[in-house]
C-alpha atoms as a PDB file:
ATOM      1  CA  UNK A   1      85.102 110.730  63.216  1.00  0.00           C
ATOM      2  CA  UNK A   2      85.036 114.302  64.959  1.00  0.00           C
ATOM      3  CA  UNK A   3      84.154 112.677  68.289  1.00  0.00           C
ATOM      4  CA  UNK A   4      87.134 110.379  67.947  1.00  0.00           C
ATOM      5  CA  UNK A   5      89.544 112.866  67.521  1.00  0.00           C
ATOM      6  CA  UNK A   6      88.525 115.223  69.899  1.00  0.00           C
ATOM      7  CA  UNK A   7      90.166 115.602  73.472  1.00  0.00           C
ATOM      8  CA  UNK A   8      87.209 116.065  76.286  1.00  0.00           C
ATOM      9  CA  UNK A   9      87.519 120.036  77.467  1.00  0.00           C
ATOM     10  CA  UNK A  10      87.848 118.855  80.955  1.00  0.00           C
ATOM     11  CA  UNK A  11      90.590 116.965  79.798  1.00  0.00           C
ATOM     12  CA  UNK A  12      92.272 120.313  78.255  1.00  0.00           C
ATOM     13  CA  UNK A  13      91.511 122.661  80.981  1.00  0.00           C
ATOM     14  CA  UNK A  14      93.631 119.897  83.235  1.00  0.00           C
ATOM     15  CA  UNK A  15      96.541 120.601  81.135  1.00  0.00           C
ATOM     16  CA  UNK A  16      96.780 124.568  82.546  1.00  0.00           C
ATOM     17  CA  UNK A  17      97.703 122.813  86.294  1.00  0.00           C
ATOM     18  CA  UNK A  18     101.162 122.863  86.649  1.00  0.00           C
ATOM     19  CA  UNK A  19     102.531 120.259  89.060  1.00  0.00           C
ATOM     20  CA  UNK A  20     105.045 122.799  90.376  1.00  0.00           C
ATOM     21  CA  UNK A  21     102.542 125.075  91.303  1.00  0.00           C
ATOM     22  CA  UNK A  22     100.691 121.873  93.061  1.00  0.00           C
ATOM     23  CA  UNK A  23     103.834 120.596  94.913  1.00  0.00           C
ATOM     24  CA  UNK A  24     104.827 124.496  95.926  1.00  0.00           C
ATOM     25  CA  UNK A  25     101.583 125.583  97.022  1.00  0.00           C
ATOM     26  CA  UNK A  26     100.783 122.541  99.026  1.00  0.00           C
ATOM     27  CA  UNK A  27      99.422 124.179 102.275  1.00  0.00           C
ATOM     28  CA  UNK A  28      96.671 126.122  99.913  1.00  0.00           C
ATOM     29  CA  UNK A  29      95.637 123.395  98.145  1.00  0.00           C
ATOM     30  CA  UNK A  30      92.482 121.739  99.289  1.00  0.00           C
ATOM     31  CA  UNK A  31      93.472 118.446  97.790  1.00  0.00           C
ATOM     32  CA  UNK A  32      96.959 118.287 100.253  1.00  0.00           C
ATOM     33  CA  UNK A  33      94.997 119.014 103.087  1.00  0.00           C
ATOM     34  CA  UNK A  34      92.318 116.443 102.429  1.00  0.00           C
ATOM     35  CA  UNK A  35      94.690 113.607 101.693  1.00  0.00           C
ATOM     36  CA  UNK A  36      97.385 115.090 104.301  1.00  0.00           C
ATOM     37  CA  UNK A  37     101.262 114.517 103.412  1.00  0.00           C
ATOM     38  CA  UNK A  38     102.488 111.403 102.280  1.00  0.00           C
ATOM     39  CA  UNK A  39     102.803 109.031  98.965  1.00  0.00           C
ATOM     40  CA  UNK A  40      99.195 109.275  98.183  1.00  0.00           C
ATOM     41  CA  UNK A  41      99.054 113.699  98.123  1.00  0.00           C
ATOM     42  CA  UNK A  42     102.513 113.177  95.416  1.00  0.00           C
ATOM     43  CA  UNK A  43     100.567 110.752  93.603  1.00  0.00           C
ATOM     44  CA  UNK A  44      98.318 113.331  93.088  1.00  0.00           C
ATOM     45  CA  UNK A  45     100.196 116.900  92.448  1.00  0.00           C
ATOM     46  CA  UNK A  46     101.474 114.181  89.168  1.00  0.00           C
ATOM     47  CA  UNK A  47      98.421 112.623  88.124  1.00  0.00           C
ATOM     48  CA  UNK A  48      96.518 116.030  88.009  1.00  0.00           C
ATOM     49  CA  UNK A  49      99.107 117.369  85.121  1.00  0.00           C
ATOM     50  CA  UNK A  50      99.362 114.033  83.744  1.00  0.00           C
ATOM     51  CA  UNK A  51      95.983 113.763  82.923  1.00  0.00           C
ATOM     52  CA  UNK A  52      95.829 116.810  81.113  1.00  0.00           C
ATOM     53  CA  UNK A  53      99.606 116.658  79.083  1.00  0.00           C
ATOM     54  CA  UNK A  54      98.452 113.075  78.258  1.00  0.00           C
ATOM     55  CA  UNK A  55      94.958 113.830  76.960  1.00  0.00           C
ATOM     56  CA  UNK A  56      96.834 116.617  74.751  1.00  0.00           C
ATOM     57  CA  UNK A  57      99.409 114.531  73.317  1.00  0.00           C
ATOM     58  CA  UNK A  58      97.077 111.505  72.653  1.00  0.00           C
ATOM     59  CA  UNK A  59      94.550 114.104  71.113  1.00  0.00           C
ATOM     60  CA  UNK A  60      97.587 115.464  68.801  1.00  0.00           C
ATOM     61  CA  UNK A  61      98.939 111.722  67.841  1.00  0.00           C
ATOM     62  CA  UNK A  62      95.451 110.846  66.862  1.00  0.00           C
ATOM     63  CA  UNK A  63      95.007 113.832  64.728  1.00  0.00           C
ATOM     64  CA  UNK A  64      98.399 112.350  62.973  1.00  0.00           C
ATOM     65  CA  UNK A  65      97.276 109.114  62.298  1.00  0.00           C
ATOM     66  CA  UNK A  66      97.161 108.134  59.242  1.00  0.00           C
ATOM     67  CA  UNK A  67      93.357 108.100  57.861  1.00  0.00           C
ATOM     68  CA  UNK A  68      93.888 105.595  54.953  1.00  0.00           C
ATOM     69  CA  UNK A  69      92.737 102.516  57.451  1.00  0.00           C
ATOM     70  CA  UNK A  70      90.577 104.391  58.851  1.00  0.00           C
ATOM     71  CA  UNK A  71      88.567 104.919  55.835  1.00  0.00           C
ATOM     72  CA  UNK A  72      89.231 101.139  54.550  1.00  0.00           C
ATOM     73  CA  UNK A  73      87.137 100.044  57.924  1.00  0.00           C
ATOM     74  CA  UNK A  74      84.500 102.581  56.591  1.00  0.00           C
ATOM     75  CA  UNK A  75      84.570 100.963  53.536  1.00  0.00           C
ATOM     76  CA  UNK A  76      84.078  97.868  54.434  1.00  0.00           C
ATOM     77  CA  UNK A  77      81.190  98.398  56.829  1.00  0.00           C
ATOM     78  CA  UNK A  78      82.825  99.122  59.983  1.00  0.00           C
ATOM     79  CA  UNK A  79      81.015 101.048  62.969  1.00  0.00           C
ATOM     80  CA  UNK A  80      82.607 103.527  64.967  1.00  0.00           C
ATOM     81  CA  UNK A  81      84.091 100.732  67.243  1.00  0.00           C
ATOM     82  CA  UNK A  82      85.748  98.876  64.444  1.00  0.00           C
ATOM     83  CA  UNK A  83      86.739 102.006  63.207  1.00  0.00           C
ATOM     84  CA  UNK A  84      88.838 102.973  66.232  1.00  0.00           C
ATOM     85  CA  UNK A  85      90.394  99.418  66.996  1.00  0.00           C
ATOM     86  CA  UNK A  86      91.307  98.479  63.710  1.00  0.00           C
ATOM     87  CA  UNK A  87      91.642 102.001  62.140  1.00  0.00           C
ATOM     88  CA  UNK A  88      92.753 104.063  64.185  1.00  0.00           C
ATOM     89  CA  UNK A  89      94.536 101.889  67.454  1.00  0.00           C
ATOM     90  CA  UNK A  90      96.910  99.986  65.134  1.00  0.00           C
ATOM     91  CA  UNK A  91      97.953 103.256  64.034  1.00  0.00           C
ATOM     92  CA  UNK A  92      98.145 105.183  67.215  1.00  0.00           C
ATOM     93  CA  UNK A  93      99.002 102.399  69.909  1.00  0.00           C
ATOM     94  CA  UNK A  94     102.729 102.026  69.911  1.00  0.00           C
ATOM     95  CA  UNK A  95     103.171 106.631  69.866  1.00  0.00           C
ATOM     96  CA  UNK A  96     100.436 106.242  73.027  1.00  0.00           C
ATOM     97  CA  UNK A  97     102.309 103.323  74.648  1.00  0.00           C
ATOM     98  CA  UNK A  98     105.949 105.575  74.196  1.00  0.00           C
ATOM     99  CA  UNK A  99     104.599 108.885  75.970  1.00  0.00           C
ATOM    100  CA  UNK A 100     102.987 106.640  78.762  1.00  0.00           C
ATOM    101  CA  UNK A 101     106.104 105.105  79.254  1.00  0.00           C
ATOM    102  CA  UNK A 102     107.947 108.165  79.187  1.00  0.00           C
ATOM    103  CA  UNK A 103     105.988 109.479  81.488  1.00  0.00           C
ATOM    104  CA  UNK A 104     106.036 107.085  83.925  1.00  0.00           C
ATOM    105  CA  UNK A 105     109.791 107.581  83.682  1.00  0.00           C
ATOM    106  CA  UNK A 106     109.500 110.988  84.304  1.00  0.00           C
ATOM    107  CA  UNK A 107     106.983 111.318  86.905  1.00  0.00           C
ATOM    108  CA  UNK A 108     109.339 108.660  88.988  1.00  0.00           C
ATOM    109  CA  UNK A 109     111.998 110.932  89.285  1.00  0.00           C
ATOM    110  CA  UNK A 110     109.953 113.863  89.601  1.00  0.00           C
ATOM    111  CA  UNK A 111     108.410 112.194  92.933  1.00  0.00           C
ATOM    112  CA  UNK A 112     111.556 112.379  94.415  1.00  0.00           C
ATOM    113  CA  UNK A 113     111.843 116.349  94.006  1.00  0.00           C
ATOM    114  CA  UNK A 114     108.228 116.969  95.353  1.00  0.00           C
ATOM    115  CA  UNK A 115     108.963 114.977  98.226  1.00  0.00           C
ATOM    116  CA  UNK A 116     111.647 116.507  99.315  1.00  0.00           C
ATOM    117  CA  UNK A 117     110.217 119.911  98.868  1.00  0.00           C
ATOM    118  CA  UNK A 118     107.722 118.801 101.258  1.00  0.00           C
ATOM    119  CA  UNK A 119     104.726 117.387  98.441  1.00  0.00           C
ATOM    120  CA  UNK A 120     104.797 114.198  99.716  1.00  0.00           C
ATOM    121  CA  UNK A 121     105.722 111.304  97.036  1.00  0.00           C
ATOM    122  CA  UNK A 122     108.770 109.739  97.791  1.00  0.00           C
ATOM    123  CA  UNK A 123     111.214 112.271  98.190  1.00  0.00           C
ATOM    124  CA  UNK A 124     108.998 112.914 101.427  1.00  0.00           C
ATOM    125  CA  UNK A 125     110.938 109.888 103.159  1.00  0.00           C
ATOM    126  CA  UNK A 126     114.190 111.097 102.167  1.00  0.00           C
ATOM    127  CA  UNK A 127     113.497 114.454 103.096  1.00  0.00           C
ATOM    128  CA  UNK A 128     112.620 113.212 106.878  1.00  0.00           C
ATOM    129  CA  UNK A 129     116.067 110.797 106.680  1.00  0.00           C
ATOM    130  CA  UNK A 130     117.922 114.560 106.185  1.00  0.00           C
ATOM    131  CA  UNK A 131     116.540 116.061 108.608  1.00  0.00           C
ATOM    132  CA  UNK A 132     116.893 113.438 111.269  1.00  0.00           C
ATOM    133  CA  UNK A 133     120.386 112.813 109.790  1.00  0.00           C
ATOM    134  CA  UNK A 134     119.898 109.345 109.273  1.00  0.00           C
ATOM    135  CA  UNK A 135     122.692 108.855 106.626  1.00  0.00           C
ATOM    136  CA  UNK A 136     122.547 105.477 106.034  1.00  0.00           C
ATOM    137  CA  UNK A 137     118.455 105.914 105.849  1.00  0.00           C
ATOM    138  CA  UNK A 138     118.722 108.500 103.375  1.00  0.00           C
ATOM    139  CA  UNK A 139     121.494 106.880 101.151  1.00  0.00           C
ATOM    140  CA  UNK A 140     119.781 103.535 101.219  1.00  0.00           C
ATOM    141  CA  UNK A 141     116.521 105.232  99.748  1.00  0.00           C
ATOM    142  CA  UNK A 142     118.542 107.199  97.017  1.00  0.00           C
ATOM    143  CA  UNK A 143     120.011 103.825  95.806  1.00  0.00           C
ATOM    144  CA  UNK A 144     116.645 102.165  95.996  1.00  0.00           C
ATOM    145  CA  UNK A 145     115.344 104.934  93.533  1.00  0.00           C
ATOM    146  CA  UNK A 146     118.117 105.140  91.209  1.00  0.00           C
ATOM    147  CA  UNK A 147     117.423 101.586  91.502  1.00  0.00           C
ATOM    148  CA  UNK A 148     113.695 101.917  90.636  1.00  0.00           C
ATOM    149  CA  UNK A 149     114.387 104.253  87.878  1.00  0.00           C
ATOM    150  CA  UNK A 150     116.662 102.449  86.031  1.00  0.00           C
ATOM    151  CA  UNK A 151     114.405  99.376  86.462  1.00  0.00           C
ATOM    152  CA  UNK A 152     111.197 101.079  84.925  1.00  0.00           C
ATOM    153  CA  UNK A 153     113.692 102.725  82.223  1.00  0.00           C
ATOM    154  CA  UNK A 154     115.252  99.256  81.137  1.00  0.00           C
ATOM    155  CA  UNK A 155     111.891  97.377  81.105  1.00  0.00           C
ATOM    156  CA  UNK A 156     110.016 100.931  79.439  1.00  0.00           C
ATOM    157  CA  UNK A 157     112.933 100.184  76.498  1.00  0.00           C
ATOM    158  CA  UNK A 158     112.121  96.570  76.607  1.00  0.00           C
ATOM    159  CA  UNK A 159     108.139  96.796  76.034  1.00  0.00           C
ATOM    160  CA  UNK A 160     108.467  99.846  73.554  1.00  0.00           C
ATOM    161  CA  UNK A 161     110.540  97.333  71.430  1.00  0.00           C
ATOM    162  CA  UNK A 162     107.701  94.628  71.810  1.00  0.00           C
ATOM    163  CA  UNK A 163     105.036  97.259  70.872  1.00  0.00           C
ATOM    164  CA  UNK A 164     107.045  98.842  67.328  1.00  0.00           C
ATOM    165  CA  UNK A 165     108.579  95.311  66.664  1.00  0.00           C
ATOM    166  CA  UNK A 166     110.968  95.928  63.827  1.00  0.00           C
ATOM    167  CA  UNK A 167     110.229  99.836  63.692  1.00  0.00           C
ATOM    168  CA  UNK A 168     111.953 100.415  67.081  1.00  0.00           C
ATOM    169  CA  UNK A 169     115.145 102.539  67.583  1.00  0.00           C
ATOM    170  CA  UNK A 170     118.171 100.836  69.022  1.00  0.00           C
ATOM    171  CA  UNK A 171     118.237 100.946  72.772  1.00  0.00           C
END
């Protein structure tokens, strides 16, 4: 079981990258000027704290989990793949599915900032709309991602409430 509950070290040391620091320091970061500006570099600043915050959070939930099925797998005979998908998933899945949503959330809205502070993502094309003073350009793409936002927050709510069934909060 020690493997199982174990976050990879790679995985942890991710966790110390901030994505401000990423996003700020943009013209020293190798990874900016290999990819260049654009979607793509954004999608990166968030994915490399992502990684890290995720792999901490799933490490912590599955330390939580309940170890009563766990052991009723072992009891029964189970190897260390039965163990984890009907021990340990059942138990874990729907707190793993909520912080992926959630983060998904977040790390939509957070594009916006990096763009504009010149990360890339997709604040980048709003940030180019300002400075050209295209107003109907930039207001167009701000409606598109409140849009977008309150899209992936309305069907997040929606699939969290497929996941936890009856246990599910209100929305």
């Amino acid at each position: 079981m020690g493997i199982i509950r174990n976050p990879p070290l790679l995985l942890t040391a991710l966790r110390t990258i901030s994505a401000e620091r990423t996003a700020a320091r943009r013209q020293n970061s190798a990874r900016i000027n290999a990819v260049g500006l654009g979607p793509f570099a954004g999608i990166l600043a968030i994915a490399s704290t992502d990684i890290g915050a995720l792999a901490k959070l799933f490490s912590e939930t599955i330390e939580n989990v309940d170890p009563k099925p766990e052991g009723g797998v072992i009891a029964a005979g189970g190897g260390t793949l039965s163990r984890v998908r009907f021990g340990l998933l059942p138990e874990a899945m729907p707190v793993i599915a909520s912080q992926i949503l959630y983060f998904i959330e977040s790390d939509t809205r957070s594009a916006t900032t990096f763009g504009i502070v010149g990360a890339g993502a997709i604040g980048l094309y709003v940030n180019e709309s300002i400075h050209t003073q295209d107003w109907d350009k930039t207001s167009f793409i701000i409606i598109l991602i409140l849009i977008a936002v309150a899209m992936i927050d309305f069907l997040s709510a929606r699939i969290r409430r497929l996941i936890l069934g009856s246990r599910a909060a209100p929305v």
